[in-house]
N, C-alpha and C. Protein backbone atom coordinates (compact mmCIF):
# COMPACT_ATOMS: atom_id res chain seq x y z
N UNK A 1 35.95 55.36 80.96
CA UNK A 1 36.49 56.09 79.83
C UNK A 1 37.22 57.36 80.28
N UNK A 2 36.77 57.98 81.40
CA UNK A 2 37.37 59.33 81.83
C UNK A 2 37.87 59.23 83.04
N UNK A 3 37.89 57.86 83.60
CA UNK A 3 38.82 57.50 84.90
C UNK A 3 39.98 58.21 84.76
N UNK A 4 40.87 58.27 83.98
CA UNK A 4 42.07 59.01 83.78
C UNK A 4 42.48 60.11 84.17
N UNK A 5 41.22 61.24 83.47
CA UNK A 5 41.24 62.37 83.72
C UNK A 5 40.36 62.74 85.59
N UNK A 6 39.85 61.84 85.85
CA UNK A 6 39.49 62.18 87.09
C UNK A 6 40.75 62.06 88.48
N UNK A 7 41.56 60.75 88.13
CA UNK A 7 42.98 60.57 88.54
C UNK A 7 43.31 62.07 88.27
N UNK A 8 43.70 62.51 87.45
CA UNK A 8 44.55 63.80 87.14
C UNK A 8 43.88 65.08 87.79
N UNK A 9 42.93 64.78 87.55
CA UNK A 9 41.88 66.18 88.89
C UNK A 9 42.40 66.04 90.10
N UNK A 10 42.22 64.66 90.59
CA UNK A 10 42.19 64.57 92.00
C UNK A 10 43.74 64.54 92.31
N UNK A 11 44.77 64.05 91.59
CA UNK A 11 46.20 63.91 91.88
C UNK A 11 46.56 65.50 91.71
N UNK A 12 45.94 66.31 91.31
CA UNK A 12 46.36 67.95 91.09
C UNK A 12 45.62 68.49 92.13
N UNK A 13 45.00 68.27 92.83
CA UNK A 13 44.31 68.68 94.02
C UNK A 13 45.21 68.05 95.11
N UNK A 14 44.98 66.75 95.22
CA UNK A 14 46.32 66.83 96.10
C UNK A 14 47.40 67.49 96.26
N UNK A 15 47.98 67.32 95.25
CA UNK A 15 49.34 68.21 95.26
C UNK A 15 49.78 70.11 95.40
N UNK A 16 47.84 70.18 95.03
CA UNK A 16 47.54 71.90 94.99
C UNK A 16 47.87 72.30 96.65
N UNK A 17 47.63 70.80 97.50
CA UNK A 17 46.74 71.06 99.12
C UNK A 17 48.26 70.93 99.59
N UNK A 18 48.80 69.95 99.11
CA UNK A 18 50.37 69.88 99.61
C UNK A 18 51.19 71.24 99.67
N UNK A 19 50.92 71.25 98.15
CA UNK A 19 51.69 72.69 98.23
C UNK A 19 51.47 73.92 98.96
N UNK A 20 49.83 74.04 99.35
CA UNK A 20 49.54 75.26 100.25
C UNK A 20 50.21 75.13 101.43
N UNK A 21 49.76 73.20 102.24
CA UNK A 21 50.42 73.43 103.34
C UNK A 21 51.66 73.94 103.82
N UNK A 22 52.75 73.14 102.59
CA UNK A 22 54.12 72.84 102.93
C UNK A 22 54.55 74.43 102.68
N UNK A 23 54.02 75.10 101.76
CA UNK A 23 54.03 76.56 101.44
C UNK A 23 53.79 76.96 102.52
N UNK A 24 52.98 77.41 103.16
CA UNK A 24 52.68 78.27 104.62
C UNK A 24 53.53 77.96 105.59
N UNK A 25 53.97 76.44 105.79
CA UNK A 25 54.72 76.11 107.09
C UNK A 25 56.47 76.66 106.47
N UNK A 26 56.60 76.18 105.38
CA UNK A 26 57.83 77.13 105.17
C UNK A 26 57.95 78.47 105.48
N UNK A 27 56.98 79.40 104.24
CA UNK A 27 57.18 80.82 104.67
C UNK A 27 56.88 81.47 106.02
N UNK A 28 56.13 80.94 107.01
CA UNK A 28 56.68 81.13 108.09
C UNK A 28 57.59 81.65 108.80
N UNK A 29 57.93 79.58 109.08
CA UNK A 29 58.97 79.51 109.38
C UNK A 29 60.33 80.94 109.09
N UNK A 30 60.41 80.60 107.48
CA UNK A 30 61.44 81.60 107.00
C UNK A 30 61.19 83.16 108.07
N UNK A 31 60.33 83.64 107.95
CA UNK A 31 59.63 84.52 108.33
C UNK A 31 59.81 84.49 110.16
N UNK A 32 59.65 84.23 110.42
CA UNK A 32 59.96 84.08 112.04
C UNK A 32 61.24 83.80 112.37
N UNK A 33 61.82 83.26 111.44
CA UNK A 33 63.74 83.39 111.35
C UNK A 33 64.20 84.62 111.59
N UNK A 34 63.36 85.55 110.65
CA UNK A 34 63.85 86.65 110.30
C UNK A 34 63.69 87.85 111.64
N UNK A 35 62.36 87.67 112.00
CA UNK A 35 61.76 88.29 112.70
C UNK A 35 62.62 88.12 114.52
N UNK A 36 62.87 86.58 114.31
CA UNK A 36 63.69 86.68 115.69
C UNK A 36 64.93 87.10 115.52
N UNK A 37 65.58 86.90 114.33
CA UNK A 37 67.17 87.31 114.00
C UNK A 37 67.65 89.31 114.18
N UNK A 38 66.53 89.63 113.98
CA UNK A 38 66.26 91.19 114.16
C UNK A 38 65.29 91.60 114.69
N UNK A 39 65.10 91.35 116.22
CA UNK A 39 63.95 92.24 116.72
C UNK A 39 63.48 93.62 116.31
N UNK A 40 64.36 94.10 116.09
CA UNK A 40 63.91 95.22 115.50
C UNK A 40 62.73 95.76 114.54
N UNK A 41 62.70 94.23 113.99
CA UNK A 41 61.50 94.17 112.66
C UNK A 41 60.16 93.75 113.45
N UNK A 42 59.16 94.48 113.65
CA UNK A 42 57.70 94.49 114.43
C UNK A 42 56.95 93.47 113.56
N UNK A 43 57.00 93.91 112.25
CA UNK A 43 55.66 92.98 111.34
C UNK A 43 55.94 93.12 110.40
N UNK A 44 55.63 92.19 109.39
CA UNK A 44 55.59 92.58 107.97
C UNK A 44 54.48 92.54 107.35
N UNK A 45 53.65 93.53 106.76
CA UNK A 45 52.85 93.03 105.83
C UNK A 45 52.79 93.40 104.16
N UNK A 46 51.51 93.23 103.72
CA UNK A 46 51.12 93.26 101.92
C UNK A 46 50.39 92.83 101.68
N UNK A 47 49.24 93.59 100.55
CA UNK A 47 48.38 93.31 100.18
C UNK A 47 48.61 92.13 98.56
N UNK A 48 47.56 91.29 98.30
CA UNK A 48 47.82 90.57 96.91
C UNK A 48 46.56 89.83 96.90
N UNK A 49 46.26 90.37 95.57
CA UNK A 49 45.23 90.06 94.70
C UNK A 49 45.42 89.91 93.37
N UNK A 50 43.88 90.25 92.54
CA UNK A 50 43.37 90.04 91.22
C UNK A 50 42.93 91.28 91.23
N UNK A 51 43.54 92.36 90.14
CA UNK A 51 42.65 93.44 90.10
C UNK A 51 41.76 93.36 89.48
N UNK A 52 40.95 94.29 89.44
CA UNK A 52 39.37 93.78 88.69
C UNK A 52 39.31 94.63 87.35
N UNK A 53 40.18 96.03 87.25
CA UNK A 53 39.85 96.61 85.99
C UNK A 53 39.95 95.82 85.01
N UNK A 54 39.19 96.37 83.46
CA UNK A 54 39.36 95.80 82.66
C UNK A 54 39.86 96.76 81.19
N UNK A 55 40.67 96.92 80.75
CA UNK A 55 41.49 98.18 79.67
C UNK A 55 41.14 97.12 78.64
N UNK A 56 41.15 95.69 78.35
CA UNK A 56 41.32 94.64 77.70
C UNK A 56 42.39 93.61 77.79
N UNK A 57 43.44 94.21 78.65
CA UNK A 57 44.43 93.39 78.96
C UNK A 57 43.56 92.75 79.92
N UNK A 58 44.37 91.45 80.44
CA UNK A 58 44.03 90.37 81.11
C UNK A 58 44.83 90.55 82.09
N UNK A 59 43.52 90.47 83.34
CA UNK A 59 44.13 90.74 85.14
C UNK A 59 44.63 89.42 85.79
N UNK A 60 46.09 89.42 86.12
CA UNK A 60 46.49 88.43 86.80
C UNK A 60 47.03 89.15 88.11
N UNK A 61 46.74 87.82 89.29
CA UNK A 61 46.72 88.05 90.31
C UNK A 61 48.82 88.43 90.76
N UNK A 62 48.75 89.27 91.68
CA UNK A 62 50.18 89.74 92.28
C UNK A 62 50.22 89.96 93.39
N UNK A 63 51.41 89.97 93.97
CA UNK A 63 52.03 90.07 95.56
C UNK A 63 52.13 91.71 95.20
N UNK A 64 51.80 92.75 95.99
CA UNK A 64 51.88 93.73 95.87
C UNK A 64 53.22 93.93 97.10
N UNK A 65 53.56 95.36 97.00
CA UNK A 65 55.31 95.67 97.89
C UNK A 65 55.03 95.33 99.25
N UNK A 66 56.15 94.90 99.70
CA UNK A 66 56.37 94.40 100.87
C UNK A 66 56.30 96.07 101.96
N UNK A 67 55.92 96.14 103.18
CA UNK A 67 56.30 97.17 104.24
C UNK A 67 56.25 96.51 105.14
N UNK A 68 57.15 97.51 105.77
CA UNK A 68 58.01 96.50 107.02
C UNK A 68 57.68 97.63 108.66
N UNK A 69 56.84 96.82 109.57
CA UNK A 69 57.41 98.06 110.84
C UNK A 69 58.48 97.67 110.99
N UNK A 70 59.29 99.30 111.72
CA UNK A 70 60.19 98.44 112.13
C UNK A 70 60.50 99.67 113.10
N UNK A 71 60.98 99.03 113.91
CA UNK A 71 61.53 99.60 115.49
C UNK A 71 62.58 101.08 115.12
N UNK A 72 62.48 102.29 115.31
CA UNK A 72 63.04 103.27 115.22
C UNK A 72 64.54 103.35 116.21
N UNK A 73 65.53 103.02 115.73
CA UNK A 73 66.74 102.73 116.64
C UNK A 73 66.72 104.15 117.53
N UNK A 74 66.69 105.25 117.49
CA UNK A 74 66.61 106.28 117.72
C UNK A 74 65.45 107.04 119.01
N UNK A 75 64.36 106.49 118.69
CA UNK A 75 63.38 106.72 119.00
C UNK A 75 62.92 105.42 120.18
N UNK A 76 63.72 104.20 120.00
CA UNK A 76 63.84 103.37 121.29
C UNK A 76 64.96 103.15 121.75
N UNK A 77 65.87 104.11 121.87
CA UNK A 77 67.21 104.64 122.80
C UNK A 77 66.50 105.40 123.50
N UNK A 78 65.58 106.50 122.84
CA UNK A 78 65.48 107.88 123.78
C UNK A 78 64.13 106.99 124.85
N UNK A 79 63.24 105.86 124.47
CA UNK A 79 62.71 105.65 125.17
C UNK A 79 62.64 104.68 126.19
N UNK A 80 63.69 104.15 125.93
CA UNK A 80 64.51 103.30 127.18
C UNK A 80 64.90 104.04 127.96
N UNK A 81 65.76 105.46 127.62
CA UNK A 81 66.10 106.15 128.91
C UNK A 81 65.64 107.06 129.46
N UNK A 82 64.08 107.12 128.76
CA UNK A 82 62.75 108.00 129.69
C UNK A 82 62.44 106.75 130.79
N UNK A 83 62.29 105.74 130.12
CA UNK A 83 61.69 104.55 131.07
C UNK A 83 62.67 103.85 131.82
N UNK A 84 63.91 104.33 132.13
CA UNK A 84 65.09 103.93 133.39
C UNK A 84 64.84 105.51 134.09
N UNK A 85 64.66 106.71 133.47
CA UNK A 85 64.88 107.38 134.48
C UNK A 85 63.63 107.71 135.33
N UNK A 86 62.48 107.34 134.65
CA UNK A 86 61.34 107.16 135.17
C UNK A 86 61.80 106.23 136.58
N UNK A 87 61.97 105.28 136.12
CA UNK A 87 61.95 103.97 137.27
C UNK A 87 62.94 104.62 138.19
N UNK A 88 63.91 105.53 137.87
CA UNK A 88 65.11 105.73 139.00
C UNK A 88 64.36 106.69 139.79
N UNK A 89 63.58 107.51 138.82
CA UNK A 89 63.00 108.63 139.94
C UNK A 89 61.86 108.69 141.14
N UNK A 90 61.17 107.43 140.47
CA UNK A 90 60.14 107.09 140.70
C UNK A 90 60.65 105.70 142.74
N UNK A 91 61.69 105.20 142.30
CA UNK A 91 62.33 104.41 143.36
C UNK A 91 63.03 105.79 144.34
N UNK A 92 63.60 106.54 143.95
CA UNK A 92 63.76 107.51 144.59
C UNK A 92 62.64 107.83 145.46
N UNK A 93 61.73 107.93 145.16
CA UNK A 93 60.24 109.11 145.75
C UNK A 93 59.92 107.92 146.60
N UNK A 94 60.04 106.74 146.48
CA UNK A 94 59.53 105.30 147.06
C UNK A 94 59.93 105.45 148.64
N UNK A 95 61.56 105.90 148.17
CA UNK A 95 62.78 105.62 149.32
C UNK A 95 62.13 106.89 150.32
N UNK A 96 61.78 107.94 149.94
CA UNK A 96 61.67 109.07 150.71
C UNK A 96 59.56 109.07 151.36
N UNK A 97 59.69 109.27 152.47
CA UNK A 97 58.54 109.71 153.26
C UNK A 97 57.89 110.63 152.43
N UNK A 98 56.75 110.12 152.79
CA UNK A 98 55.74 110.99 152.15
C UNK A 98 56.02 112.78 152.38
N UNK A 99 56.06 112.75 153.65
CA UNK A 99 56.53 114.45 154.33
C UNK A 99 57.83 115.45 153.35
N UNK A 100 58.43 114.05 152.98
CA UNK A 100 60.20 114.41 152.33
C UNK A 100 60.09 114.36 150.62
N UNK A 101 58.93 113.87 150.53
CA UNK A 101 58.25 113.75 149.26
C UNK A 101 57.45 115.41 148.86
N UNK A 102 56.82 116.03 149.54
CA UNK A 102 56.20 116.99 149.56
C UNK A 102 57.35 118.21 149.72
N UNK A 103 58.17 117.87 151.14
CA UNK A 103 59.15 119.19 151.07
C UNK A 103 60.02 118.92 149.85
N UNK A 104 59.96 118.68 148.67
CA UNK A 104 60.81 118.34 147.65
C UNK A 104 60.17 118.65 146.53
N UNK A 105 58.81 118.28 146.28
CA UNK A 105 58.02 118.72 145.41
C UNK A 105 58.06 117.33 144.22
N UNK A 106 58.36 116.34 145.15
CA UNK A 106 58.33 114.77 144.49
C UNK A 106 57.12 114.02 144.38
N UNK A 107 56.79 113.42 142.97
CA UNK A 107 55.37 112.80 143.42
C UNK A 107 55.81 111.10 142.89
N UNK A 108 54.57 110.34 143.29
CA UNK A 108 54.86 108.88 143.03
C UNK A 108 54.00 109.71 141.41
N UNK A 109 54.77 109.02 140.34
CA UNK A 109 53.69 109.12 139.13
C UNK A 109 54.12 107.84 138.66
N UNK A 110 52.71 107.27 138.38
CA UNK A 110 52.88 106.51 137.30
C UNK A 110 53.30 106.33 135.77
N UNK A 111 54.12 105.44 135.39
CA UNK A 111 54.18 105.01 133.90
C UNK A 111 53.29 105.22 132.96
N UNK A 112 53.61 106.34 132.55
CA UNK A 112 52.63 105.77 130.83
C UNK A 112 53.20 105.40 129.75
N UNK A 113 53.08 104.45 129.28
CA UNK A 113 53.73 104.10 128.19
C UNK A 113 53.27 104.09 127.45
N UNK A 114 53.99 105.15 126.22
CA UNK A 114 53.53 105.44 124.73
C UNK A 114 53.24 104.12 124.20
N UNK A 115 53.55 103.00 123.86
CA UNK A 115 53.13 101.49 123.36
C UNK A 115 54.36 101.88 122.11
N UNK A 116 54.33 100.59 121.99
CA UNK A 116 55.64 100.13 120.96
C UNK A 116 55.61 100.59 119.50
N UNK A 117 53.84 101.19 118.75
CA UNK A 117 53.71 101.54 117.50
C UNK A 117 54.44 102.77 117.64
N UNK A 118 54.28 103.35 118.70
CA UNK A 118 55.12 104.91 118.60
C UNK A 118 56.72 105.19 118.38
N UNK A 119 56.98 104.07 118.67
CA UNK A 119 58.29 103.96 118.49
C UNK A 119 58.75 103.25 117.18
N UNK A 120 57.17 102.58 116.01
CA UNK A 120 57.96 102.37 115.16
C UNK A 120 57.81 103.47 113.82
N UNK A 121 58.63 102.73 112.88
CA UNK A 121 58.18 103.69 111.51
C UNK A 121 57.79 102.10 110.50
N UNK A 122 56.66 102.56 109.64
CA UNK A 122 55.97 101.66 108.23
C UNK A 122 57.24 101.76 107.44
N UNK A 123 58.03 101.11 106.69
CA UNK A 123 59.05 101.48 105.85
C UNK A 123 58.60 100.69 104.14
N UNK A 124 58.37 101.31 103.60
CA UNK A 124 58.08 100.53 102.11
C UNK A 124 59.68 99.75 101.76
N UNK A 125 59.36 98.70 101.38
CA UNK A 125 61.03 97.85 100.59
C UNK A 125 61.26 98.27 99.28
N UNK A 126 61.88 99.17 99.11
CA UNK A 126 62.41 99.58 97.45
C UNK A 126 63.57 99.51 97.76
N UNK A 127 64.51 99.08 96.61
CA UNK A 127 65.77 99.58 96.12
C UNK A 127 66.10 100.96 96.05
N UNK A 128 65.58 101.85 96.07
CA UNK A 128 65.15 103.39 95.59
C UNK A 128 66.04 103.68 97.33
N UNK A 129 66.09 103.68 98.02
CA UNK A 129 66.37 104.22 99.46
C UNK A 129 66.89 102.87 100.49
N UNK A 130 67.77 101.85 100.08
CA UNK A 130 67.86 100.92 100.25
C UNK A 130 69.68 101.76 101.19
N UNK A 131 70.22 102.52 100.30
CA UNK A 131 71.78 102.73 101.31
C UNK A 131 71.43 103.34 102.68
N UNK A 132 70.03 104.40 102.66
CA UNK A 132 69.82 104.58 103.62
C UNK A 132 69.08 103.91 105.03
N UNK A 133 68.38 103.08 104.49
CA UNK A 133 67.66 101.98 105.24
C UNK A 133 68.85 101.48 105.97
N UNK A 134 69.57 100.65 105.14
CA UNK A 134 70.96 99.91 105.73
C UNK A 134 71.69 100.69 106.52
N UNK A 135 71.60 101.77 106.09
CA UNK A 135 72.57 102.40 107.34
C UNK A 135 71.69 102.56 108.70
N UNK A 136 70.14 102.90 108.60
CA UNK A 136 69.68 103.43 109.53
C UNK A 136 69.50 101.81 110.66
N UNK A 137 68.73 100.90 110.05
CA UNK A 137 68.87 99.60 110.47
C UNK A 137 69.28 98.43 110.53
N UNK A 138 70.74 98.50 109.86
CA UNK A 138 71.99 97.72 109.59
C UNK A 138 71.81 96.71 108.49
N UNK A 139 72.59 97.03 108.01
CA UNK A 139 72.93 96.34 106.60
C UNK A 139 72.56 94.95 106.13
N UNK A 140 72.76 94.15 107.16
CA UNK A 140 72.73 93.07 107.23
C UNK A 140 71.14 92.46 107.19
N UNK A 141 70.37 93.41 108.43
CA UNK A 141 69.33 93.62 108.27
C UNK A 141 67.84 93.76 107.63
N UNK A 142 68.24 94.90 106.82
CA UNK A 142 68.03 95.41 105.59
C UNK A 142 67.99 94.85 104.35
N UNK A 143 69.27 94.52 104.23
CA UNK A 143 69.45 92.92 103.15
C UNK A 143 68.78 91.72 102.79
N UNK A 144 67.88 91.58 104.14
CA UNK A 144 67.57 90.11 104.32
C UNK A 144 66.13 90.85 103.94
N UNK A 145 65.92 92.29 104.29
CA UNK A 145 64.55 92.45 104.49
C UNK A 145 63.89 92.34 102.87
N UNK A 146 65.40 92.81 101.77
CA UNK A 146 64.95 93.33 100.48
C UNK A 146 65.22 91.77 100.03
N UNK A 147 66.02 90.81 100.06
CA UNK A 147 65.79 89.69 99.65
C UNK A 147 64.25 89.10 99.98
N UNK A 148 63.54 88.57 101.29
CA UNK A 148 62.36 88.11 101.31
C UNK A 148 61.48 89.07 100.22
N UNK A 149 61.53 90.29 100.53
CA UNK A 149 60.54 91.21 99.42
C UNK A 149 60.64 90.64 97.85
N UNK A 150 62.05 91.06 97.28
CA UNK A 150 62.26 90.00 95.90
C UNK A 150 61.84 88.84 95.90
N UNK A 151 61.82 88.17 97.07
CA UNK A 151 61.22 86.44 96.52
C UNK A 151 59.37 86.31 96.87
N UNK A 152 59.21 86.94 97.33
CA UNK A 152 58.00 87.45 97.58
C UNK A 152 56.95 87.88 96.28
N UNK A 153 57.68 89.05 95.90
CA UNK A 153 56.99 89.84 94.93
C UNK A 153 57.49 89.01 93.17
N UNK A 154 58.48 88.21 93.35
CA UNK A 154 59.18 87.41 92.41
C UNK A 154 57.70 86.80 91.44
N UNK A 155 57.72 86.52 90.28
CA UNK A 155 56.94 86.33 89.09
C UNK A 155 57.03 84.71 89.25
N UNK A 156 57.79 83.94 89.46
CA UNK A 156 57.93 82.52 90.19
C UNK A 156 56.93 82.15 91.34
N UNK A 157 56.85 82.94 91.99
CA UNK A 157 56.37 82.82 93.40
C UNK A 157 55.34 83.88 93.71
N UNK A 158 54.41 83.93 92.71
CA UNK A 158 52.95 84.42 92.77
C UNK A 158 52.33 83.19 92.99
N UNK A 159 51.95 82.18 92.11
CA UNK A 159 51.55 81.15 92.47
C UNK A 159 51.30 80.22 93.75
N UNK A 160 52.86 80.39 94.38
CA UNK A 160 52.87 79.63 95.77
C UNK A 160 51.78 80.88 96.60
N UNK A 161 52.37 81.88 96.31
CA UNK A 161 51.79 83.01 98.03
C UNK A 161 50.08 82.90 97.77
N UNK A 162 49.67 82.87 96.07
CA UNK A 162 48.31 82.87 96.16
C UNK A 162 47.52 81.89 97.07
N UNK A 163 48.33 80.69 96.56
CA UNK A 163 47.60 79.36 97.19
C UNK A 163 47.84 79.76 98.78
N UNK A 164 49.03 79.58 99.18
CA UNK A 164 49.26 80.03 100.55
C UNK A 164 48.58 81.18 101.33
N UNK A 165 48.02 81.84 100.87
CA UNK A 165 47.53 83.58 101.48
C UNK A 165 46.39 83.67 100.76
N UNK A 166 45.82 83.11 99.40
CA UNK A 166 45.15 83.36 98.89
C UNK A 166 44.59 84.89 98.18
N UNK A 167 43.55 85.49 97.51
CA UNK A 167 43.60 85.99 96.55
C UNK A 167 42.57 87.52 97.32
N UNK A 168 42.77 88.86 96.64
CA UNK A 168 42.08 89.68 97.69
C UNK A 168 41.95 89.53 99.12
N UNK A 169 43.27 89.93 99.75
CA UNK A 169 43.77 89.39 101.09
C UNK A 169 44.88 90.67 101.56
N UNK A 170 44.66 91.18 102.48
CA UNK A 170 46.01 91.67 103.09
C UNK A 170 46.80 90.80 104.23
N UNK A 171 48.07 90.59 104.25
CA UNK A 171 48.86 89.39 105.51
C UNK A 171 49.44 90.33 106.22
N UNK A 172 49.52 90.33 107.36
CA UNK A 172 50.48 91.08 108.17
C UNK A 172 51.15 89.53 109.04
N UNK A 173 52.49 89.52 109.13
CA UNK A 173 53.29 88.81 109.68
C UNK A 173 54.09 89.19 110.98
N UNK A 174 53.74 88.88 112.10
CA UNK A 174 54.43 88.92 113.60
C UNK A 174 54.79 87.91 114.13
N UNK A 175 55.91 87.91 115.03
CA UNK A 175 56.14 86.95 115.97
C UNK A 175 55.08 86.35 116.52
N UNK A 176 54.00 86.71 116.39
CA UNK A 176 52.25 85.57 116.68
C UNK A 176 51.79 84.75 115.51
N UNK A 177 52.30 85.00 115.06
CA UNK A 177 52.10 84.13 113.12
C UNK A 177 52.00 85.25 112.06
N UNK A 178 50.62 84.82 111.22
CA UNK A 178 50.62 85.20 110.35
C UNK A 178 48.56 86.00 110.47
N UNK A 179 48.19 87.27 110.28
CA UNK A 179 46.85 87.36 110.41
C UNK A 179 46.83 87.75 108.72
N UNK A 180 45.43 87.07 108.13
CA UNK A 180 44.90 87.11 106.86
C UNK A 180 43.47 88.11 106.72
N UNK A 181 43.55 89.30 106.28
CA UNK A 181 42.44 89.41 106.16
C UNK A 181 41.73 90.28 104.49
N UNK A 182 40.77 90.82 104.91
CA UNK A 182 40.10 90.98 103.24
C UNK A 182 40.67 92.18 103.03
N UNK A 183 41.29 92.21 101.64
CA UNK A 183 41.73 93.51 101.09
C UNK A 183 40.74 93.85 100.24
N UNK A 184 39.77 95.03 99.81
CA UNK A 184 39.26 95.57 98.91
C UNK A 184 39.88 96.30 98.35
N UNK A 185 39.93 96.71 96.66
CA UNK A 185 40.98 97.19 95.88
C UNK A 185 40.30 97.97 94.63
N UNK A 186 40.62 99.17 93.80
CA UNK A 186 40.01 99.03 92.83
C UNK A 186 40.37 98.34 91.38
């Protein structure tokens, strides 16, 4: 008598599981397009959930704003040419005797390298500061960064990212994939 409706459970479960997969291996994908097309872009992440207050309106789950690291053009010029003149000075002191090293006041020093977060900046995706973004990290860039954000945060495509990322979750996205973990919220 209810064979029917059990077909319809299970054919909507299928198609729920399809859609997560084929969902994740797309946005990805898309996503690692992006990420190799502009090194410049470190990670992306965002939090999305179900908020829990209750005013009486009814809490539905959302992609909250996209932020983007992203590589400081500025700030990895100046540190490329600490880290060539490092290496030039440093091959210098190599070339010279220890003795010729001392009458000079030359030492072998090692590299430290600040690491790559120092060189980036968190950038929130608004329209609000969008001419300046583009100018600072090229237009083209920039463009692509505020399109994924719109389809992302898009009222269409809550549904897919839930299933895909699931619900009380922050994603951060790198050239290593994708890491999922628990967002707490109030």
């Amino acid at each position: 008598m209810f064979q029917a409706l059990q077909e319809l459970t299970d054919e909507t479960e299928r198609l729920q599981k399809k859609i997560e997969e084929r969902g994740k291996a797309v946005f990805l994908q898309a996503t690692q397009d992006l990420l190799d097309k502009f090194p410049q872009i470190r990670a992306l992440h965002w939090t999305q959930y179900t908020p829990y207050f209750n005013d009486g309106d009814p809490c539905y789950f959302r992609v909250n704003s996209l932020n983007v690291l992203m590589s400081d053009p500025e700030k990895t010029a100046k540190y490329e040419a600490e880290k060539r003149a490092h290496k030039d000075k440093q091959a210098t002191a190599k070339a010279l005797s220890e003795e010729q090293r001392k009458k000079l006041g030359i030492e072998l020093e090692e590299w430290i390298d600040p690491g790559l977060e120092s060189l980036c900046e968190d950038e929130y995706v608004s329209s609000y500061s969008a001419d300046k973004k583009k100018a600072k990290y090229g237009h083209e860039c920039w463009g692509a960064i505020v399109q994924l954000a719109e389809w992302i945060e898009h009222k269409s495509n809550q549904d897919t990212m839930e299933a895909v990322f699931g619900d009380h979750v922050e994603v951060t996205v790198t050239r290593k994939g994708a890491e999922i973990t628990e967002h707490e919220h109030d």
